[in-house]
PDB file of N, CA and C in Angstrom:
ATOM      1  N   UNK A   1       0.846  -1.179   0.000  1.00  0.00           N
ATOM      2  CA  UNK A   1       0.000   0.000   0.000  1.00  0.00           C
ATOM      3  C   UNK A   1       0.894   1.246   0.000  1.00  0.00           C
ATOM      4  N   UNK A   2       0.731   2.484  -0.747  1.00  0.00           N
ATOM      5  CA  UNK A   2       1.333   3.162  -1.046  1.00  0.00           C
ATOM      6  C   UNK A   2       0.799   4.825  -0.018  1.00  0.00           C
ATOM      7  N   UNK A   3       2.558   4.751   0.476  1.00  0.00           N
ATOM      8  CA  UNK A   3       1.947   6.326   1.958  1.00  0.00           C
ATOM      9  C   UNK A   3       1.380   7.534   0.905  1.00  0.00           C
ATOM     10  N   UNK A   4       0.673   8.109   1.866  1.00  0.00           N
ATOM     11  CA  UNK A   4      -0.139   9.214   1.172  1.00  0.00           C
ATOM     12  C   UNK A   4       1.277  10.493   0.759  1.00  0.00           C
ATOM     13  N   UNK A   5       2.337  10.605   1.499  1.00  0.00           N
ATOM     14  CA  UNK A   5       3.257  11.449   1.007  1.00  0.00           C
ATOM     15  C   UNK A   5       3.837  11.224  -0.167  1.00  0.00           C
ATOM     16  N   UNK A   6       3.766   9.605  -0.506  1.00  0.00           N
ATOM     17  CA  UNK A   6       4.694   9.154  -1.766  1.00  0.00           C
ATOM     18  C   UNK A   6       3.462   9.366  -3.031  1.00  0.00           C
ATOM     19  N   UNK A   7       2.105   9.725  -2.793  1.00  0.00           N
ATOM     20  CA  UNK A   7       0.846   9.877  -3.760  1.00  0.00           C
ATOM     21  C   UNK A   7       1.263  11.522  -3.806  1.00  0.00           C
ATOM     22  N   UNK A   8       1.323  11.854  -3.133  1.00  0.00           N
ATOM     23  CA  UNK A   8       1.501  13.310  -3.007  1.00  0.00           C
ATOM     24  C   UNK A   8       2.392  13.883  -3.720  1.00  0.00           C
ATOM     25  N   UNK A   9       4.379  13.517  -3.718  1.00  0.00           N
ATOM     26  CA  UNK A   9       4.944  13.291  -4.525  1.00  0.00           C
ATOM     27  C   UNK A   9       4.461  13.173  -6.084  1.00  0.00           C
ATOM     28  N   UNK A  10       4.006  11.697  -5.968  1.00  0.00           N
ATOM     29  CA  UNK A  10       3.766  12.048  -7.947  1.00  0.00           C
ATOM     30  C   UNK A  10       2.822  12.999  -8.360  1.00  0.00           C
ATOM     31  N   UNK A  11       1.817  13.174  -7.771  1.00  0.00           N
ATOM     32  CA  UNK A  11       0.760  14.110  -8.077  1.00  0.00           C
ATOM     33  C   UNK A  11       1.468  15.174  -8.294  1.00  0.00           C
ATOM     34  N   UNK A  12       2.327  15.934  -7.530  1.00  0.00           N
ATOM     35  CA  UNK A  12       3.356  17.194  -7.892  1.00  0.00           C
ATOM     36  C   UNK A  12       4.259  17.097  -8.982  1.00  0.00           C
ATOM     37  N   UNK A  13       4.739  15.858  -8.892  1.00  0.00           N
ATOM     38  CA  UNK A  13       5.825  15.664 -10.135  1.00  0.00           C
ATOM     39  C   UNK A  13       4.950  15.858 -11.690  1.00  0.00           C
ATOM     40  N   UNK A  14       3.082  15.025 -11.520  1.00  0.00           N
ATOM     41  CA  UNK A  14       2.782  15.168 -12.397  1.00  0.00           C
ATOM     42  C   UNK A  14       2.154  16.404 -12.875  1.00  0.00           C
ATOM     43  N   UNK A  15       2.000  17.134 -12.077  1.00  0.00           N
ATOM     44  CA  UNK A  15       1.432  18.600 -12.591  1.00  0.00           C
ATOM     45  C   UNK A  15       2.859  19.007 -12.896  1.00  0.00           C
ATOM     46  N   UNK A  16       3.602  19.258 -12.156  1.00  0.00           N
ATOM     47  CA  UNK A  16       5.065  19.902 -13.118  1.00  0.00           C
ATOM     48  C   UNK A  16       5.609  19.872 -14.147  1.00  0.00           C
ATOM     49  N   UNK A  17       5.190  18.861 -14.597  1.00  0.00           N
ATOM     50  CA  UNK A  17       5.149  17.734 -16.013  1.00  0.00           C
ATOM     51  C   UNK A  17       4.372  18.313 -17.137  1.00  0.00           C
ATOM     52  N   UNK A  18       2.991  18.582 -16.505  1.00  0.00           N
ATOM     53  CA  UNK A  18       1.943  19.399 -17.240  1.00  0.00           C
ATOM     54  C   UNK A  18       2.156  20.556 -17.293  1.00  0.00           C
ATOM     55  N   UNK A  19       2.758  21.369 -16.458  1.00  0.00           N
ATOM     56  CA  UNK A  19       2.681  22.933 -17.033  1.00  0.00           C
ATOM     57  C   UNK A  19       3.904  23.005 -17.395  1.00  0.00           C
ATOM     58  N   UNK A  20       4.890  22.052 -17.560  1.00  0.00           N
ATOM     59  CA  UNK A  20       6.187  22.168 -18.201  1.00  0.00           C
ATOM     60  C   UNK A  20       5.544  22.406 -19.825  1.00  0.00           C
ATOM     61  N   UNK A  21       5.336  21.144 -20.235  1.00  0.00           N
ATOM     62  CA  UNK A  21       4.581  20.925 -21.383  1.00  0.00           C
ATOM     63  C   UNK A  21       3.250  21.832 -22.222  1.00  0.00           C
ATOM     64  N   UNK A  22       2.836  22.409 -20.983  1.00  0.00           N
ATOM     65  CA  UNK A  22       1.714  23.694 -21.525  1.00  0.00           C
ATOM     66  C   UNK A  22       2.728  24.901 -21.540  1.00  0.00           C
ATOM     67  N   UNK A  23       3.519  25.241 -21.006  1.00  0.00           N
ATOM     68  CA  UNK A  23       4.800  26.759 -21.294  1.00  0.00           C
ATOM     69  C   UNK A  23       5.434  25.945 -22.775  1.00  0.00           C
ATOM     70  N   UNK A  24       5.773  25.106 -22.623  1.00  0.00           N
ATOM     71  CA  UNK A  24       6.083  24.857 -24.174  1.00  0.00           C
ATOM     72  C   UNK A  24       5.309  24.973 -24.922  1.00  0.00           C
ATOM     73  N   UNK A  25       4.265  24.981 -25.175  1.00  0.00           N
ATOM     74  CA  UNK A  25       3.005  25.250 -26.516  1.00  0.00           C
ATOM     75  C   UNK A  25       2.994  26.991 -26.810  1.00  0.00           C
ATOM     76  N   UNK A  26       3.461  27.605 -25.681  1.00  0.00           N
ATOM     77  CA  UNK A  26       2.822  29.160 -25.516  1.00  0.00           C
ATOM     78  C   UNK A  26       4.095  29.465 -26.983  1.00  0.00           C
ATOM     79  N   UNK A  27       3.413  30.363 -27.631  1.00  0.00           N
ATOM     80  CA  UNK A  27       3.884  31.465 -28.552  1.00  0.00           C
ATOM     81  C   UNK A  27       3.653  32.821 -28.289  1.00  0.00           C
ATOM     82  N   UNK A  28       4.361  33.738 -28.121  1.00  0.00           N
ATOM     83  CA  UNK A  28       4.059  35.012 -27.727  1.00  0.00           C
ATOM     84  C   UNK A  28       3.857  35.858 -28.778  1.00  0.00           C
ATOM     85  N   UNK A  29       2.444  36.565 -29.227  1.00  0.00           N
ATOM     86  CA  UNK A  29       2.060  37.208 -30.001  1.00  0.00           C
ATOM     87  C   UNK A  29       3.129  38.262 -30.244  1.00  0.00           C
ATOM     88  N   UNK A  30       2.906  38.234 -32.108  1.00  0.00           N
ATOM     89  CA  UNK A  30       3.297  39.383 -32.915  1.00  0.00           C
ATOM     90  C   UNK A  30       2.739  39.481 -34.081  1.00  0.00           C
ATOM     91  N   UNK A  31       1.960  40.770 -33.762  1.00  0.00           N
ATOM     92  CA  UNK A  31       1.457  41.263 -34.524  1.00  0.00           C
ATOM     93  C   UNK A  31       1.880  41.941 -35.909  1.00  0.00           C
ATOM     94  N   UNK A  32       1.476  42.429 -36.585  1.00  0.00           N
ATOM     95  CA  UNK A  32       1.797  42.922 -37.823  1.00  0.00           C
ATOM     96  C   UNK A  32       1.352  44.548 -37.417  1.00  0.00           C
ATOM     97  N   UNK A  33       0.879  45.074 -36.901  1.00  0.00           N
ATOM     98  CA  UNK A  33       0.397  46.439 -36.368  1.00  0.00           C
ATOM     99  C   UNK A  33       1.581  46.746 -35.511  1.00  0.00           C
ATOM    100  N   UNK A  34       1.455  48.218 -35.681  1.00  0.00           N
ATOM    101  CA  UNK A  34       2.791  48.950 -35.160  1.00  0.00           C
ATOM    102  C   UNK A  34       1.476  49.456 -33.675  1.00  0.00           C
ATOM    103  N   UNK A  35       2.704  49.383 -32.642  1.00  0.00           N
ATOM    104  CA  UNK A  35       1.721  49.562 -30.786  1.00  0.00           C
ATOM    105  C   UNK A  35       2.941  50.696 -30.371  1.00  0.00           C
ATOM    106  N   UNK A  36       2.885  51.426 -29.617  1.00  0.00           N
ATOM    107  CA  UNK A  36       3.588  52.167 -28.983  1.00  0.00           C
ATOM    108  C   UNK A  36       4.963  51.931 -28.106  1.00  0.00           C
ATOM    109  N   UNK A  37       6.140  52.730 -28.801  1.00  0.00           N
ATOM    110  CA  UNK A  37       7.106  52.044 -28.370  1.00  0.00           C
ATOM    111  C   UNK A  37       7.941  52.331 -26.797  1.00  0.00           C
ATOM    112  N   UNK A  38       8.625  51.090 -26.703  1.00  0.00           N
ATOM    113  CA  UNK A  38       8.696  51.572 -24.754  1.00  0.00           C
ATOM    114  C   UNK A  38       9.921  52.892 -24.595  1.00  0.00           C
ATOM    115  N   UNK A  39      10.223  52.488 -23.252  1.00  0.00           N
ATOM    116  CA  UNK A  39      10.909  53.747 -22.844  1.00  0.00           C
ATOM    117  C   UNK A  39      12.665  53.623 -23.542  1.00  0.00           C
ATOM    118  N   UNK A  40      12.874  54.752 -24.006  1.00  0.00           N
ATOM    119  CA  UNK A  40      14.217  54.746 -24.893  1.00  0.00           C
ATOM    120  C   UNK A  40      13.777  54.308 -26.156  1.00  0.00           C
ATOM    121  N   UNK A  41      12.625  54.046 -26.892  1.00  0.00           N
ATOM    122  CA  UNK A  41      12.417  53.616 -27.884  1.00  0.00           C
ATOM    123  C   UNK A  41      12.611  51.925 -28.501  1.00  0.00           C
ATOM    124  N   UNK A  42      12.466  51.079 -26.975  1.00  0.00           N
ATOM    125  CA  UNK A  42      12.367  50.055 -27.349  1.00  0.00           C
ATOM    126  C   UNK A  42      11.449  49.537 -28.121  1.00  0.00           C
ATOM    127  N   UNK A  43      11.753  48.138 -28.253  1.00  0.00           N
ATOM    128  CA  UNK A  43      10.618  46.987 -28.931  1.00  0.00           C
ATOM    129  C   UNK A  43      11.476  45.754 -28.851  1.00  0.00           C
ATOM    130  N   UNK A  44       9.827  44.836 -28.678  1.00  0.00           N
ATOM    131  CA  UNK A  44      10.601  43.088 -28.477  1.00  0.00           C
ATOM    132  C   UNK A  44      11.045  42.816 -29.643  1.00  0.00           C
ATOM    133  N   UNK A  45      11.525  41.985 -29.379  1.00  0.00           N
ATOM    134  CA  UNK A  45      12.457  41.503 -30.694  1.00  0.00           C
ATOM    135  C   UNK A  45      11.656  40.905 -32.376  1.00  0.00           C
ATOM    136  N   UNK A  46      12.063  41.959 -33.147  1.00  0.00           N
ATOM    137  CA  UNK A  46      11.238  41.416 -34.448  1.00  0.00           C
ATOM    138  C   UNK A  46      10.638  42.905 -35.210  1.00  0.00           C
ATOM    139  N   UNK A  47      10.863  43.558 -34.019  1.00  0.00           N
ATOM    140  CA  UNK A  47      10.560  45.100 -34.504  1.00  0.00           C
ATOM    141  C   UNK A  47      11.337  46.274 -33.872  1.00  0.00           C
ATOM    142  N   UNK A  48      11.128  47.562 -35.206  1.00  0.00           N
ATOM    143  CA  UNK A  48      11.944  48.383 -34.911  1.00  0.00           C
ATOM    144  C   UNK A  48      10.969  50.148 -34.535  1.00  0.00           C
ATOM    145  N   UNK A  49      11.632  50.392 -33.872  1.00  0.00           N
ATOM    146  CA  UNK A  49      10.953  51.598 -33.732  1.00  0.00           C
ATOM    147  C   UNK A  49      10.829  52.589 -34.222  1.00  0.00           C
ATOM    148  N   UNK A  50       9.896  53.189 -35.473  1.00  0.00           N
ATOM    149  CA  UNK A  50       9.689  54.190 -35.543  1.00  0.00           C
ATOM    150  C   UNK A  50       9.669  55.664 -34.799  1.00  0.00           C
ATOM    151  N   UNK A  51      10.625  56.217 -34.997  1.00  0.00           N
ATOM    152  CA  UNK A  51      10.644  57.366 -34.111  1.00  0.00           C
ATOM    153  C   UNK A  51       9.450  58.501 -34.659  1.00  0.00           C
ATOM    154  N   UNK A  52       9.073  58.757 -35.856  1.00  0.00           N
ATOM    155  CA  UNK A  52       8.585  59.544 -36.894  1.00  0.00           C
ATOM    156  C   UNK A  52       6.934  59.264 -35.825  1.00  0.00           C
ATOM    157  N   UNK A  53       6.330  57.959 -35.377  1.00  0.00           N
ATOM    158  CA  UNK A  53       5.183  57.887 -34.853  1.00  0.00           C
ATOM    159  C   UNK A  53       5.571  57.397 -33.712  1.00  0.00           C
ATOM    160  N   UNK A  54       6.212  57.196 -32.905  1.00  0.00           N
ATOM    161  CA  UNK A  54       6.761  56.678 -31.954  1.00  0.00           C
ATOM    162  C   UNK A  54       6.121  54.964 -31.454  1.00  0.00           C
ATOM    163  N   UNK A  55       5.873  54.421 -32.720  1.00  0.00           N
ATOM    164  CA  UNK A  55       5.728  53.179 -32.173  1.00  0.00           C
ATOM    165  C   UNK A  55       6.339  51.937 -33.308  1.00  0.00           C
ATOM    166  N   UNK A  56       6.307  50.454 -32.210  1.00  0.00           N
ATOM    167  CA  UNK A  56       7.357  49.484 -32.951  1.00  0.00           C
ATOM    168  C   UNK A  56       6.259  49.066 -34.555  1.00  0.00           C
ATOM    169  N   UNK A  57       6.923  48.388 -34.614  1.00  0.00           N
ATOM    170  CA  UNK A  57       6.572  48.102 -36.072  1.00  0.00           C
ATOM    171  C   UNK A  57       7.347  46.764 -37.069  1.00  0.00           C
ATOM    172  N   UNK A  58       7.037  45.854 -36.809  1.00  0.00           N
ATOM    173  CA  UNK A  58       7.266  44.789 -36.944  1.00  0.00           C
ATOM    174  C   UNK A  58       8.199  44.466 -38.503  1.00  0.00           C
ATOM    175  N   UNK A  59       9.214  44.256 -38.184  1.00  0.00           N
ATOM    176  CA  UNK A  59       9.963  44.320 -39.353  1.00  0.00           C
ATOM    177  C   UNK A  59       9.288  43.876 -40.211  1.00  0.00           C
ATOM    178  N   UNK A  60       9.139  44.234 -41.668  1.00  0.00           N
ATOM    179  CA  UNK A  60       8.720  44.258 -42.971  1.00  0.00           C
ATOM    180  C   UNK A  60       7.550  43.927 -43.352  1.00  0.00           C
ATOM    181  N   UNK A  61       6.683  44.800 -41.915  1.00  0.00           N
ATOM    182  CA  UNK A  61       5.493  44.907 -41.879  1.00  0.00           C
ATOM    183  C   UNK A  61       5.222  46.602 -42.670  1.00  0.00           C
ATOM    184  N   UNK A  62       4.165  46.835 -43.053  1.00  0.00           N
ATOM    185  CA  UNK A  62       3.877  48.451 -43.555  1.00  0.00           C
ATOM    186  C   UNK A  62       3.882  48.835 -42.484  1.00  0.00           C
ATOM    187  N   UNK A  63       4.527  50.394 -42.521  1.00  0.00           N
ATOM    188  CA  UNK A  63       4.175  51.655 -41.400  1.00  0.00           C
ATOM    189  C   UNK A  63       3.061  51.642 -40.906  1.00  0.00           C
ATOM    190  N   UNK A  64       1.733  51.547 -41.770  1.00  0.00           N
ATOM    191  CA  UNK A  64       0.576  51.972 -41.996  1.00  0.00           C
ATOM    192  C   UNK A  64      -0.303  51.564 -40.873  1.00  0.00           C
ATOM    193  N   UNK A  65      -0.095  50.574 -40.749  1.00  0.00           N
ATOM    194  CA  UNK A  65      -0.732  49.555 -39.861  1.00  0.00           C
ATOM    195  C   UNK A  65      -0.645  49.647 -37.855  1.00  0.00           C
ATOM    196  N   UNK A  66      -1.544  49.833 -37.612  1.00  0.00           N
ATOM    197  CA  UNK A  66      -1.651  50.664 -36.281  1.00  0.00           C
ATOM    198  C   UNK A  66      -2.343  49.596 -35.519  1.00  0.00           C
ATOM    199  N   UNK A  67      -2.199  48.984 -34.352  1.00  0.00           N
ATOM    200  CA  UNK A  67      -3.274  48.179 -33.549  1.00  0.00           C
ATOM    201  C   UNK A  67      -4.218  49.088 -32.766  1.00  0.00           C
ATOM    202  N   UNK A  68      -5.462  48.772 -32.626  1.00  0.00           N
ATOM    203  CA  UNK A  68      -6.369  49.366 -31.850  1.00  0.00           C
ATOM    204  C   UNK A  68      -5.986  49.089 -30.467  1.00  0.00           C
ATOM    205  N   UNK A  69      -6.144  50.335 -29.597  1.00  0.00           N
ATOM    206  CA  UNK A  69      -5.385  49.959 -28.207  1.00  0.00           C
ATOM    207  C   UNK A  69      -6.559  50.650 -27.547  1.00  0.00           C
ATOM    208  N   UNK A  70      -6.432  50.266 -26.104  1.00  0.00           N
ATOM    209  CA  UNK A  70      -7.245  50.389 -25.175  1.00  0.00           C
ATOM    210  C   UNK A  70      -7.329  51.838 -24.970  1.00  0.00           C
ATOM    211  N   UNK A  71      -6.001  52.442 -25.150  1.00  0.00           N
ATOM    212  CA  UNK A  71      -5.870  53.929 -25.139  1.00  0.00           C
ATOM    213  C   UNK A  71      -6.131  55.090 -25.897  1.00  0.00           C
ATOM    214  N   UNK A  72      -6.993  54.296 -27.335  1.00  0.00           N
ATOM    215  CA  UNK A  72      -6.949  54.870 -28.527  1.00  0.00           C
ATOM    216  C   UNK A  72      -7.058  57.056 -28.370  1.00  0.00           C
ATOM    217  N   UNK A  73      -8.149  57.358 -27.249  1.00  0.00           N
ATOM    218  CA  UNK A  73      -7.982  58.312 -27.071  1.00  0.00           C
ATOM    219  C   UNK A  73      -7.218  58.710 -26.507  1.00  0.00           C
ATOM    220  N   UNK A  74      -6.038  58.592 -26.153  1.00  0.00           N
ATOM    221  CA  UNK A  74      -4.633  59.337 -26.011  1.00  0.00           C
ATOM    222  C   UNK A  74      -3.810  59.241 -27.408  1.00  0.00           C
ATOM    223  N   UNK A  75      -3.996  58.188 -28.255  1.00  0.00           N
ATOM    224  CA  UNK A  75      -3.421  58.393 -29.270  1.00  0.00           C
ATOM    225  C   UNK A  75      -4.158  58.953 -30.515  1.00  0.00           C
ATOM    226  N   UNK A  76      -5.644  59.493 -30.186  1.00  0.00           N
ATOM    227  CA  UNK A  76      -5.918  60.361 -31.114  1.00  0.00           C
ATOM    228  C   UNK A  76      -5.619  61.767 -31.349  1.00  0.00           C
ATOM    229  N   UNK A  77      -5.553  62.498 -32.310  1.00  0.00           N
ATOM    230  CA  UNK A  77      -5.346  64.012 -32.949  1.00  0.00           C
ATOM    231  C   UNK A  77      -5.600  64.755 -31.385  1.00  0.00           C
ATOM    232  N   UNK A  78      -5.260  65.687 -31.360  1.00  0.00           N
ATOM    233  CA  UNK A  78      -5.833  66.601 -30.481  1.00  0.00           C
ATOM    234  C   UNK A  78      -6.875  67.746 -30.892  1.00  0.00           C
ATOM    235  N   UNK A  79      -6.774  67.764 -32.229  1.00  0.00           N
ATOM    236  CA  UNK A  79      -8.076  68.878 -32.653  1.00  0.00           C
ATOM    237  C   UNK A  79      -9.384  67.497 -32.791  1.00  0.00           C
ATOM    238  N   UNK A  80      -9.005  66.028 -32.646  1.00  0.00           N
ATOM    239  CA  UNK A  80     -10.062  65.324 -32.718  1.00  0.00           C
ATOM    240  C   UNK A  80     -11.224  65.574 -31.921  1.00  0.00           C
ATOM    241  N   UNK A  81     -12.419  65.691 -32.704  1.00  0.00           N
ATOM    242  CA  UNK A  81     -13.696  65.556 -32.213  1.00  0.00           C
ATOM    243  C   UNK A  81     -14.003  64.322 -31.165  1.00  0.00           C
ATOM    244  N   UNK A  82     -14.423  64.565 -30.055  1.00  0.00           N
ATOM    245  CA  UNK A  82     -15.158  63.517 -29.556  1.00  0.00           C
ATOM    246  C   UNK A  82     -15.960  62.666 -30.000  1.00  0.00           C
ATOM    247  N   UNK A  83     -16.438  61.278 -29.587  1.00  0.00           N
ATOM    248  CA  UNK A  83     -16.733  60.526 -30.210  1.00  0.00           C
ATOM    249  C   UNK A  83     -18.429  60.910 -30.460  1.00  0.00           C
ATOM    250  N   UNK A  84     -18.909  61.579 -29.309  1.00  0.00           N
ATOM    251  CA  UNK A  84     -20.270  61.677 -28.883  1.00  0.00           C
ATOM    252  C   UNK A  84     -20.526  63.433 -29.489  1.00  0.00           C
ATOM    253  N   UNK A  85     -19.894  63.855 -30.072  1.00  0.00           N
ATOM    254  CA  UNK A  85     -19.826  65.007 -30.768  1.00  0.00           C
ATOM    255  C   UNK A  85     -19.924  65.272 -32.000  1.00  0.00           C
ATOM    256  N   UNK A  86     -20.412  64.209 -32.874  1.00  0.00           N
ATOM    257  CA  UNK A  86     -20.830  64.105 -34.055  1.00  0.00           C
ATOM    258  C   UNK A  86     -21.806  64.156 -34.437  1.00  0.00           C
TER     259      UNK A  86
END
């Protein structure tokens, strides 16, 4: 009969096992949209920073291409109209 510490044991070994194996599946998004670049003008690796709009931009992706961000009104015009002002 097997002690409840030595069940305990594999049960840990086997979840460690499992989220070993689930961090291996993860891919960390990259987008094709240029997002705002960090402080000093960084970006993760794969993109470069536009200084001209101040955000990254995914190598030999178009300029053009902008992601919608949570912040969009900080990154709109400043003579921009409100949304509810139309």
């Amino acid at each position: 009969m097997m002690g409840q510490p030595v069940r305990a044991a594999r049960a840990l070994r086997a979840l460690a096992a499992a989220l070993l194996l689930a961090a291996g599946c993860y891919d960390v998004p990259e987008p094709e949209c240029g997002f705002r670049c960090g402080p000093g003008n960084a970006c993760p690796e794969h993109y470069t920073c536009n200084e001209a709009d101040g955000r990254c931009h995914r190598d030999g992706a178009p300029a053009s291409l902008v992601c919608g961000t949570v912040d969009a009104a900080i990154d709109a015009p400043v003579d921009a109209a409100p949304p509810d002002a139309i």
